[in-house]
PDB file of N, CA and C in Angstrom:
ATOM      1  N   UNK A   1     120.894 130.366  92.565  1.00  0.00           N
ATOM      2  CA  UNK A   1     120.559 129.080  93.105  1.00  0.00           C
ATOM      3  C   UNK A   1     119.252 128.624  92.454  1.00  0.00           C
ATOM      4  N   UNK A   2     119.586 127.283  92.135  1.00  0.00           N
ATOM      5  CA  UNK A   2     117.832 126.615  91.441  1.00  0.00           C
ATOM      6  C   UNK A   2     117.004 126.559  92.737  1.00  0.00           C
ATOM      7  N   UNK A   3     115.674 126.407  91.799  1.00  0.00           N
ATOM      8  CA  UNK A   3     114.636 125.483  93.039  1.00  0.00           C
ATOM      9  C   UNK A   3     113.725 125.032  92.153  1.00  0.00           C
ATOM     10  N   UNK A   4     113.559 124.135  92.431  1.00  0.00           N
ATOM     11  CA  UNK A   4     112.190 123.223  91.617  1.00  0.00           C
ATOM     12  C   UNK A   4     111.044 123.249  92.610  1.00  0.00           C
ATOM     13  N   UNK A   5     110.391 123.428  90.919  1.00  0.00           N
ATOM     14  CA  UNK A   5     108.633 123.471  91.280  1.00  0.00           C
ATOM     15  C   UNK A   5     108.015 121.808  91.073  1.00  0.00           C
ATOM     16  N   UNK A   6     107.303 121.208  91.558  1.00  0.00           N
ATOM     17  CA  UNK A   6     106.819 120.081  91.337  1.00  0.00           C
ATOM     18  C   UNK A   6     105.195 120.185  91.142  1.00  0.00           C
ATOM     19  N   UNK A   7     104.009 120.095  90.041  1.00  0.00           N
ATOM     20  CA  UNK A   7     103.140 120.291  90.023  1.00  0.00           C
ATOM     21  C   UNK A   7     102.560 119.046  90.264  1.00  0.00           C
ATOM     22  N   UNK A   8     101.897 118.504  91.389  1.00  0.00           N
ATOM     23  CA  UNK A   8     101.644 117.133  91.451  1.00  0.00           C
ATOM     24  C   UNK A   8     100.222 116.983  90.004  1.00  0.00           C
ATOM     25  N   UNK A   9      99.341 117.833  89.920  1.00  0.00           N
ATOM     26  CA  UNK A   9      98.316 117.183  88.811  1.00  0.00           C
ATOM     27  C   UNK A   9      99.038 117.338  87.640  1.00  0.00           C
ATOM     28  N   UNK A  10      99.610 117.935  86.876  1.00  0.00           N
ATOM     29  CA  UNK A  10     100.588 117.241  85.773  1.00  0.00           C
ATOM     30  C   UNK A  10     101.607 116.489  85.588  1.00  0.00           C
ATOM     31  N   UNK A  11     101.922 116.388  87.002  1.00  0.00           N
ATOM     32  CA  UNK A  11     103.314 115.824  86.992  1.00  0.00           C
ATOM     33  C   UNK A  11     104.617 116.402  86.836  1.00  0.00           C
ATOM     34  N   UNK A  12     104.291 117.800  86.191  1.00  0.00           N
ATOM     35  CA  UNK A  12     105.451 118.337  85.789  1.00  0.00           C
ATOM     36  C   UNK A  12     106.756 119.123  86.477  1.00  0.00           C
ATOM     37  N   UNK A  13     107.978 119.154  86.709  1.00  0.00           N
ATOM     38  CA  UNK A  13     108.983 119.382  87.199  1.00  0.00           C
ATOM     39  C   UNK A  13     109.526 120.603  86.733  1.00  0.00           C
ATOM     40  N   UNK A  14     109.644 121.381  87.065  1.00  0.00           N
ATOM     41  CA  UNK A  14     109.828 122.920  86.303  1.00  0.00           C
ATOM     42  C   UNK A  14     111.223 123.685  87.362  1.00  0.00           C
ATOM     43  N   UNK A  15     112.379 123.779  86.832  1.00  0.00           N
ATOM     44  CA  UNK A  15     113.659 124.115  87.587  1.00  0.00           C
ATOM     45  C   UNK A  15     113.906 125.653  87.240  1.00  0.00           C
ATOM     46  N   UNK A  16     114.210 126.367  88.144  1.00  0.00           N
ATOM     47  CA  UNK A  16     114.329 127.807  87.643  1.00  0.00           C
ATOM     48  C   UNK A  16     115.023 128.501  88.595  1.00  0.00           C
ATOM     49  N   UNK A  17     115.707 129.923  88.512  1.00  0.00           N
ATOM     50  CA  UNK A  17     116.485 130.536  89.618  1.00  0.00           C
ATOM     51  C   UNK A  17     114.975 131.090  90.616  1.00  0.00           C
ATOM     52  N   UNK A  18     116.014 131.084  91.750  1.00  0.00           N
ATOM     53  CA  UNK A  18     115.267 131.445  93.120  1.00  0.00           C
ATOM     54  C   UNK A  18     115.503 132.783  92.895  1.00  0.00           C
ATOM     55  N   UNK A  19     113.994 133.532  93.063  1.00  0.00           N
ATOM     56  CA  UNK A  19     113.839 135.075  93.400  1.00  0.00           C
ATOM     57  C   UNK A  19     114.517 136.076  94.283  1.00  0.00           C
ATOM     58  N   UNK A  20     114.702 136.784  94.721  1.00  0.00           N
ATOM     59  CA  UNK A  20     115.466 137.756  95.497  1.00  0.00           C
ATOM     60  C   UNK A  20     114.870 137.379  97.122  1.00  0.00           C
ATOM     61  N   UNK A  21     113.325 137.033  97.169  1.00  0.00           N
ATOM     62  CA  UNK A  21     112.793 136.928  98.274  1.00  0.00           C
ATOM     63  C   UNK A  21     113.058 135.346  98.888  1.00  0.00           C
ATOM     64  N   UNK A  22     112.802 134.843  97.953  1.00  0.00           N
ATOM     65  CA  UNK A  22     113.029 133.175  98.424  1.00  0.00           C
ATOM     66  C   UNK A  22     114.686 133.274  98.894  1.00  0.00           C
ATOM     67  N   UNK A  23     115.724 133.529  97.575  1.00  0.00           N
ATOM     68  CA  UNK A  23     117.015 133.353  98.253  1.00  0.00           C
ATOM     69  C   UNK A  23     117.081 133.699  99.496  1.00  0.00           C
ATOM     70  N   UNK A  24     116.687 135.222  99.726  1.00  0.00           N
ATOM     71  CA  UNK A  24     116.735 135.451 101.075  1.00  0.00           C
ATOM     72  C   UNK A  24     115.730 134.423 102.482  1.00  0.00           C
ATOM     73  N   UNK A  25     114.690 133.996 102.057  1.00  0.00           N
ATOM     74  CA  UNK A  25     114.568 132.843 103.127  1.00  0.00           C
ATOM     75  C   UNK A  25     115.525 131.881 103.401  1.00  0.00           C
ATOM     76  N   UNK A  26     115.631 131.244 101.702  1.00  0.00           N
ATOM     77  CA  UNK A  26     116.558 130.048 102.209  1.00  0.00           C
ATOM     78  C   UNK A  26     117.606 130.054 102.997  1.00  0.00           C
ATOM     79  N   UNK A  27     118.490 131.453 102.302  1.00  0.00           N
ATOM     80  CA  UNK A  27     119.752 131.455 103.670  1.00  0.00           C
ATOM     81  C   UNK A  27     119.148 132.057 104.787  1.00  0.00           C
ATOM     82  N   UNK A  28     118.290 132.360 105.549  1.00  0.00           N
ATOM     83  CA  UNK A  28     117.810 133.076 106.805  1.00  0.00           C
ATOM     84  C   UNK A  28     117.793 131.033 106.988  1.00  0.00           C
ATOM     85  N   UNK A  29     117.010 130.543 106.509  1.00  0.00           N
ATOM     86  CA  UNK A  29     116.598 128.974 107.341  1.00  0.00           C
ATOM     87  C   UNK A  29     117.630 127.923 107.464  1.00  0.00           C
ATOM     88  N   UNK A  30     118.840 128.535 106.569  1.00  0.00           N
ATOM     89  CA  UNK A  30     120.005 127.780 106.562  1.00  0.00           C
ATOM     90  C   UNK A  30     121.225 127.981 107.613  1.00  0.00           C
ATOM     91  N   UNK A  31     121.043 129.424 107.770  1.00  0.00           N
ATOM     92  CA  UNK A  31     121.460 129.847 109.108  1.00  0.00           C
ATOM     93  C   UNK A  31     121.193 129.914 110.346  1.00  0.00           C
ATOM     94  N   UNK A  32     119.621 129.735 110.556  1.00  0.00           N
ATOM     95  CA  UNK A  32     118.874 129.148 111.712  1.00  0.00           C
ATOM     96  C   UNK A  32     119.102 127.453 111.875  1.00  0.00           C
ATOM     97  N   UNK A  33     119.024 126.535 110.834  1.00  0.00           N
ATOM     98  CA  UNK A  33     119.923 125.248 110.634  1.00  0.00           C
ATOM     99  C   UNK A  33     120.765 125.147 111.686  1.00  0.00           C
ATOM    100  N   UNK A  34     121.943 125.557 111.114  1.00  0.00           N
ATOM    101  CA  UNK A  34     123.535 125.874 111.624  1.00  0.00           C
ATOM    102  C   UNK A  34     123.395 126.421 112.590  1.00  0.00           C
ATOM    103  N   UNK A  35     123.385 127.676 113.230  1.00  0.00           N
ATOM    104  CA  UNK A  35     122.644 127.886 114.900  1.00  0.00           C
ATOM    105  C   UNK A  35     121.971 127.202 115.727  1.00  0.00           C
ATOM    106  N   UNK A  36     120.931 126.839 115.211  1.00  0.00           N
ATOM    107  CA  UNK A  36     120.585 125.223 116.389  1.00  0.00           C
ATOM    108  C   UNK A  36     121.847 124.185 116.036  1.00  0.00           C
ATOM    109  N   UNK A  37     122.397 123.331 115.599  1.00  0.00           N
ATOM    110  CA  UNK A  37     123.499 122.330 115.539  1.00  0.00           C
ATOM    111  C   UNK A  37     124.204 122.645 116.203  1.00  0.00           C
ATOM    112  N   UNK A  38     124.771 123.841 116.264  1.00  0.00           N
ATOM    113  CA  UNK A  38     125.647 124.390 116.997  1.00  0.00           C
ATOM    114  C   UNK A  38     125.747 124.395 118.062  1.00  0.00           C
ATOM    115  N   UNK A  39     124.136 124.919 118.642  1.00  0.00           N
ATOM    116  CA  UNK A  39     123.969 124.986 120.307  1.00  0.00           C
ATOM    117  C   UNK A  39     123.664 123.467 120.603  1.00  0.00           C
ATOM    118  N   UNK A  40     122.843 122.770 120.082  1.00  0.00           N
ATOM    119  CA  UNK A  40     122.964 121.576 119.790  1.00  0.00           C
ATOM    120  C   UNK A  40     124.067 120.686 120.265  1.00  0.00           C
ATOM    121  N   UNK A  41     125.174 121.070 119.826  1.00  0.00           N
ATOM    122  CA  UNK A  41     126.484 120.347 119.964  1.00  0.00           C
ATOM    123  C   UNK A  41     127.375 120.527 121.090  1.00  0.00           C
ATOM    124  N   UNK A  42     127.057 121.953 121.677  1.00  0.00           N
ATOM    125  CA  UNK A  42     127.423 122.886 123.037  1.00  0.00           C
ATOM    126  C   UNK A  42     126.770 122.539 124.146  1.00  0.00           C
ATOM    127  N   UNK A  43     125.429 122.199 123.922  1.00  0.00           N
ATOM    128  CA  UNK A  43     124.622 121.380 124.952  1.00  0.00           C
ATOM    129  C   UNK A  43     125.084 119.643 125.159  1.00  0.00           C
ATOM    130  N   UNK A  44     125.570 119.337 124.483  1.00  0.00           N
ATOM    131  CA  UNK A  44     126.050 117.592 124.015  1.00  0.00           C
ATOM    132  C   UNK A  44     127.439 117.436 125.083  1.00  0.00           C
ATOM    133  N   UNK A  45     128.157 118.484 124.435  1.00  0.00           N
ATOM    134  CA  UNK A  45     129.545 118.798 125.370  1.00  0.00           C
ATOM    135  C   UNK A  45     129.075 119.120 126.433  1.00  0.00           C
ATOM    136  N   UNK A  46     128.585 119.924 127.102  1.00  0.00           N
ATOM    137  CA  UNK A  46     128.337 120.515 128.448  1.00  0.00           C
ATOM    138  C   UNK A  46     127.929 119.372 129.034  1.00  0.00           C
ATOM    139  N   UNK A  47     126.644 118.802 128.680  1.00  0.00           N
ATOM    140  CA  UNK A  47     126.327 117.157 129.397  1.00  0.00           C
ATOM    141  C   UNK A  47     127.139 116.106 129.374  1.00  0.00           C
ATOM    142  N   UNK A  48     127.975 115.911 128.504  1.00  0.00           N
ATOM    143  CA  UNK A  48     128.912 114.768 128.511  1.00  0.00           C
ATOM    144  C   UNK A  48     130.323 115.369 129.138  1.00  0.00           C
ATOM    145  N   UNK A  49     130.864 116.479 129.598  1.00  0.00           N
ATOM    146  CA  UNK A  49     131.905 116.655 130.797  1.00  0.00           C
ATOM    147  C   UNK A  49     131.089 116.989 131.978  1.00  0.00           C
ATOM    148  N   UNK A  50     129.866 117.323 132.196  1.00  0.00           N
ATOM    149  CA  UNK A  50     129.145 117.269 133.423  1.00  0.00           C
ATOM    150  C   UNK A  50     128.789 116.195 133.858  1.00  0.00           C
ATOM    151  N   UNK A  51     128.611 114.635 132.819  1.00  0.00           N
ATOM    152  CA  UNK A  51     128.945 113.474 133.043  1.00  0.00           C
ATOM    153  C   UNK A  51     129.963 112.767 133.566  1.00  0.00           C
ATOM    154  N   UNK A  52     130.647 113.089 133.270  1.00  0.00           N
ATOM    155  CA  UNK A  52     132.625 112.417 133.098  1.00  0.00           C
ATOM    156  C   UNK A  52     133.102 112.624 134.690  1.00  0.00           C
ATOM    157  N   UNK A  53     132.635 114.477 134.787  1.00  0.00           N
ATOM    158  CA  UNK A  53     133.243 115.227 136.088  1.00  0.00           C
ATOM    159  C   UNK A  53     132.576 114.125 137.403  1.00  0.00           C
ATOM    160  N   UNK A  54     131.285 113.871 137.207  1.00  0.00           N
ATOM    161  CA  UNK A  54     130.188 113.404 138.408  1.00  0.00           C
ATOM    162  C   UNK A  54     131.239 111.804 138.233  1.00  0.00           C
ATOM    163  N   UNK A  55     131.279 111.168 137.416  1.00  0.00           N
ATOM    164  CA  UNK A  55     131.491 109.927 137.017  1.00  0.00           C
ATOM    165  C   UNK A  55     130.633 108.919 137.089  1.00  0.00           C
ATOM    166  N   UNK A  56     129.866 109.645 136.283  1.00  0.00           N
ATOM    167  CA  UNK A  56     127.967 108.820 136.338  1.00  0.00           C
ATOM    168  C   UNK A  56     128.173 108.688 134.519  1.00  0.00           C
ATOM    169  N   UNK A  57     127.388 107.261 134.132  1.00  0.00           N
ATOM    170  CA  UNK A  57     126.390 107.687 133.246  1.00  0.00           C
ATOM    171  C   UNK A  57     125.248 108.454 132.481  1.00  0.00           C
ATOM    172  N   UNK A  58     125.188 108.195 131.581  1.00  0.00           N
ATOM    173  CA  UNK A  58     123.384 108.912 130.893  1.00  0.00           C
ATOM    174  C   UNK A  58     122.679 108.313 131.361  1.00  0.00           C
ATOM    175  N   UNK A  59     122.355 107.039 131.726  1.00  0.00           N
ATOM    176  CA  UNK A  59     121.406 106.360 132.359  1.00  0.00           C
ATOM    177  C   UNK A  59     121.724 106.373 134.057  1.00  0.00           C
ATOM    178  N   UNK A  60     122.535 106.480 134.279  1.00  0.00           N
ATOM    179  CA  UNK A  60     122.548 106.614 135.765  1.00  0.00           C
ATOM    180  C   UNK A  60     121.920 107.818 136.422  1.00  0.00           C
ATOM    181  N   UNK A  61     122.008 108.883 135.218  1.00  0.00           N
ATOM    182  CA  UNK A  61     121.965 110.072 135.414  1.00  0.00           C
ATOM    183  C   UNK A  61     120.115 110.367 135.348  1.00  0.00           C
ATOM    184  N   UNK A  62     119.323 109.704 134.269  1.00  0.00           N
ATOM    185  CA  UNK A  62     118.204 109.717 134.091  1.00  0.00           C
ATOM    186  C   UNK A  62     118.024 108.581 135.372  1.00  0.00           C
ATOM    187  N   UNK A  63     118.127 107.930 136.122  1.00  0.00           N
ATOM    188  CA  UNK A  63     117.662 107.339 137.407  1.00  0.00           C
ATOM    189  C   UNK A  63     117.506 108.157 138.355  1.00  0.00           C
ATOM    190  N   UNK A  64     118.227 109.248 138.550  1.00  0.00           N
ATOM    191  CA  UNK A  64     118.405 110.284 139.779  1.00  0.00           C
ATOM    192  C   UNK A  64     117.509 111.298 139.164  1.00  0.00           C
ATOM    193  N   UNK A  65     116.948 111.239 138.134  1.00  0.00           N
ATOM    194  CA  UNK A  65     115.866 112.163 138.436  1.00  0.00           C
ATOM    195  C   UNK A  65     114.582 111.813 138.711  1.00  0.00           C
ATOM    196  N   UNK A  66     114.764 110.408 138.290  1.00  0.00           N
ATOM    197  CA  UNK A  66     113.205 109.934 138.805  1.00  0.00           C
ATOM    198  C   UNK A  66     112.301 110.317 139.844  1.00  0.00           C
TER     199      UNK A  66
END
């Protein structure tokens, strides 16, 4: 996998393979990514049929907690 270097005082753009250590971040942060979205999306569902079931709105719903 590439990764570019960007040197802002020359300007210069320098593209090269990712090290053994970096690859391994990137997919550790790409998989932490995808794990939040996920729960993310599980939390989205859970509130929107815990919506549906009550037969309230999102805003009706943020009134009752006021």
């Amino acid at each position: 996998m590439q990764t570019k270097i960007f040197n802002a005082t020359t300007g210069e753009m320098t593209e090269r393979e990712m090290n053994a250590e970096e690859l391994a971040a990137y997919k550790s942060a790409q998989e932490e990514i995808e794990t939040e979205a996920e729960a993310k999306a599980t939390t989205s569902a859970k509130k929107a049929a815990l919506l549906e079931k009550l037969g309230i709105t999102e805003d009706e719903a943020r009134l009752l907690l006021l």
